[in-house]
Protein backbone atom coordinates (compact mmCIF):
# COMPACT_ATOMS: atom_id res chain seq x y z
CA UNK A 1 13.56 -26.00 -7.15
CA UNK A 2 13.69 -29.50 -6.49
CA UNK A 3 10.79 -32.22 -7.36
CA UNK A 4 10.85 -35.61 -6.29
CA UNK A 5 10.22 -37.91 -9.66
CA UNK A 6 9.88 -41.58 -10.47
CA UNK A 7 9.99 -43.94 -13.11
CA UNK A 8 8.09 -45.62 -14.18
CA UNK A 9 8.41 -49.71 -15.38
CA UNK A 10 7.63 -48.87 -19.01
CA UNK A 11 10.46 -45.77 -18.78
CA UNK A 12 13.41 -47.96 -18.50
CA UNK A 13 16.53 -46.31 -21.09
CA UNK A 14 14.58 -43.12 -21.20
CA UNK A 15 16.00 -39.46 -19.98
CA UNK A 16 14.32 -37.96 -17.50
CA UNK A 17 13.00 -34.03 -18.74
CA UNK A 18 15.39 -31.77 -19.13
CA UNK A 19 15.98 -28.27 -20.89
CA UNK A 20 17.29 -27.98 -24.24
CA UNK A 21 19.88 -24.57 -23.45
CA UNK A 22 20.20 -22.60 -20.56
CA UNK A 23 17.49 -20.23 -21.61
CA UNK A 24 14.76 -22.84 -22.31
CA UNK A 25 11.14 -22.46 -20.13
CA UNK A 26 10.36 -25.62 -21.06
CA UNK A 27 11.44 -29.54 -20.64
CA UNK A 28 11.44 -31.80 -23.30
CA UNK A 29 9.47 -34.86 -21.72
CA UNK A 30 9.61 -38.86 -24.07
CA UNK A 31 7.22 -40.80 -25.07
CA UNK A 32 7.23 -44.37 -23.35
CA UNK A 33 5.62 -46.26 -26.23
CA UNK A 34 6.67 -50.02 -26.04
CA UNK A 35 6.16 -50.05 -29.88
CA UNK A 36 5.85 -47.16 -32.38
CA UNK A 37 2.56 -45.96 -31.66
CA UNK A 38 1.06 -44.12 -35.12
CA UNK A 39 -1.26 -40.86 -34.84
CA UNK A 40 -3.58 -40.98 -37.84
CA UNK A 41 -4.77 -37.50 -39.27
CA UNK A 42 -7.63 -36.32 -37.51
CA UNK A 43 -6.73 -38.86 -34.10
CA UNK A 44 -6.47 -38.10 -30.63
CA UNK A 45 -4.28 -40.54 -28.63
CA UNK A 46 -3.16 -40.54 -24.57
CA UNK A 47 0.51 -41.41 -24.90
CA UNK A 48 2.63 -42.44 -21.69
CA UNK A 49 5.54 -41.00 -20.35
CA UNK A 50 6.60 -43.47 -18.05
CA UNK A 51 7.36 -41.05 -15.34
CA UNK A 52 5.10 -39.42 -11.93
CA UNK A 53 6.36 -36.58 -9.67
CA UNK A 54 5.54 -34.78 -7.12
CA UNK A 55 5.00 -30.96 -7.71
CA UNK A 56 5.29 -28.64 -4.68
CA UNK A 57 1.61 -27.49 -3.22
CA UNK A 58 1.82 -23.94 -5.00
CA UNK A 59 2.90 -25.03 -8.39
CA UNK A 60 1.34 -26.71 -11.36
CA UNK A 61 3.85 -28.26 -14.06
CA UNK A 62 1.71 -27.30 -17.18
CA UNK A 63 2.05 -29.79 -20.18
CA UNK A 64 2.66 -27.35 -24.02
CA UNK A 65 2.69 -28.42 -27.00
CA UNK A 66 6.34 -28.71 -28.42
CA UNK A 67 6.64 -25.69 -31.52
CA UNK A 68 8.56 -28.11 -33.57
CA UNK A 69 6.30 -30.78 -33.74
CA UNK A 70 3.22 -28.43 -34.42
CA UNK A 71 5.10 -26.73 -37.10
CA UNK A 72 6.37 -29.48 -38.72
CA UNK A 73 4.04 -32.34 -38.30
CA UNK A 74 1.14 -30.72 -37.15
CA UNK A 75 0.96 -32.56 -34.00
CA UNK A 76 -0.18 -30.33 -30.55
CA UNK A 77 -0.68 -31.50 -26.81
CA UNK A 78 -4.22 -30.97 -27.34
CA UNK A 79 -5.39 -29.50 -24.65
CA UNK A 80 -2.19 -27.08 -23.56
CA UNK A 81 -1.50 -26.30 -21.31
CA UNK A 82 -2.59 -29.58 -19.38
CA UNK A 83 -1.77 -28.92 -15.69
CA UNK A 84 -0.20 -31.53 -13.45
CA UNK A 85 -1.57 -31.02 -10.24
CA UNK A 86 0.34 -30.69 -7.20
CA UNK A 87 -1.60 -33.40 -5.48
CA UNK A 88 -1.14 -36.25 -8.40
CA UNK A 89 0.53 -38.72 -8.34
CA UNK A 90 0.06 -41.17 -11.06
CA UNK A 91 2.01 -41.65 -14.35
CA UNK A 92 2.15 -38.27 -16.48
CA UNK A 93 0.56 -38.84 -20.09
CA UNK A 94 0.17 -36.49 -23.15
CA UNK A 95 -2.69 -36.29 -25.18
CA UNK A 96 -1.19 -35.57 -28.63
CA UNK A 97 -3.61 -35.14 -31.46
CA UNK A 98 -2.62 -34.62 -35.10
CA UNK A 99 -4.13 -31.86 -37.07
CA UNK A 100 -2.32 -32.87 -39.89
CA UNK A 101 -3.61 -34.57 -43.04
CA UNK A 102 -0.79 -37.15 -42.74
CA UNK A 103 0.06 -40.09 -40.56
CA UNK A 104 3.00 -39.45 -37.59
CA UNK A 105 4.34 -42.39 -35.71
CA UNK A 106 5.78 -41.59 -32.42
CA UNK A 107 8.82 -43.47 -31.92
CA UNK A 108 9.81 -44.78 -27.83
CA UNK A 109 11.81 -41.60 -26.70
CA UNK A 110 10.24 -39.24 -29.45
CA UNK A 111 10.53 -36.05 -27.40
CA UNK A 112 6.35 -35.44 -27.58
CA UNK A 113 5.78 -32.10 -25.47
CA UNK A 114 7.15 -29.75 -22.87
CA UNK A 115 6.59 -29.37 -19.32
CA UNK A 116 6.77 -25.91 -17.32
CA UNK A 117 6.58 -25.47 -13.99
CA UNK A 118 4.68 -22.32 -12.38
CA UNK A 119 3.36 -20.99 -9.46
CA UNK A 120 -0.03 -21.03 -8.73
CA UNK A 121 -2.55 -18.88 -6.10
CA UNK A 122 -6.11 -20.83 -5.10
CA UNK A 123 -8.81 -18.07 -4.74
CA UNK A 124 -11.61 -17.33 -2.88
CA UNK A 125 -14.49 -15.80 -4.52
CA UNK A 126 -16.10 -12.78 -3.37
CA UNK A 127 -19.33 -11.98 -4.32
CA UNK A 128 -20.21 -9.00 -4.98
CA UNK A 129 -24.00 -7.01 -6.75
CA UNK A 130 -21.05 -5.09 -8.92
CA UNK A 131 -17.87 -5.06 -10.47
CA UNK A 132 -15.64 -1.91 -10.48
CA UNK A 133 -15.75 0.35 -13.92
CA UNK A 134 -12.97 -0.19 -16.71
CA UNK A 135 -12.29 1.64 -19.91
CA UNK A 136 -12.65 -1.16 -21.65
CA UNK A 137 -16.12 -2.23 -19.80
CA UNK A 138 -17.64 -5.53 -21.38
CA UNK A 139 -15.89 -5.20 -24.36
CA UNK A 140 -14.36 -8.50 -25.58
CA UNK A 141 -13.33 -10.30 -28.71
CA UNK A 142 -11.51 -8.04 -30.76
CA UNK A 143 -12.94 -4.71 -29.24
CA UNK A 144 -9.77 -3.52 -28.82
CA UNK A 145 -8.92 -3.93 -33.07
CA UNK A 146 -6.51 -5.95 -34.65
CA UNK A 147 -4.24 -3.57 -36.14
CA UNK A 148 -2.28 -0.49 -33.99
């Protein structure tokens, strides 16, 4: 699939996403931070990418947390997936926050999340006075058990 993308002013020197291997879902998308940009513990910050695209009506490009950087640093995409709508157009920006209790500075080109593109239906409700039966009814949160 091909996207149309475009930099950004503030994205000058920085690689455009791209997938780590051949079997990655994901693309490792840069921060555009002018200066290093520092995410105190407990902080929730909107940090620019320096790029826009244009994602095919039908698809959403969904922005994850990266593993590494949650693991590590304790630092998620906070509300991952974020979708990218297929009708935007204006510069793509992460909102990290850091669950950590320590400070993390994002450098320009720290690789800050991942972006993964996926098909998408619109739906049209249909009312109805009743839903059809289940085995599992209107049972939720852990009905089904936690252990096998």
């Amino acid at each position: 699939m091909n996207i149309s993308i475009t930099r950004l002013p503030n994205s000058d020197g920085l690689p455009l996403p791209a997938y780590a291997t051949s079997g990655a879902a994901g693309m490792d998308i840069h921060a555009a931070v002018d200066e290093p940009l520092t995410l105190m513990p407990g902080e929730v910050q909107m940090v620019p990418t320096g790029l826009a695209f244009a994602v095919p009506h039908g698809f959403e490009c969904q922005v994850r947390s990266r593993s590494g950087l949650a693991a590590k640093h304790g630092v998620f995409a906070l509300n991952s997936p974020g979708t990218i709508d297929s009708d935007y157009r204006g510069e793509v920006k992460v909102i990290l926050a850091n669950f950590s209790k320590a400070p993390y500075t994002i450098e320009r080109g720290t690789r800050i999340a991942q972006l993964v593109v996926a098909k998408h239906e619109q739906v049209v409700w249909n009312e109805v006075d009743d839903l059809e039966e289940t085995v599992r009814g209107e049972g939720g949160f852990g009905s089904t058990g936690v252990h096998p």
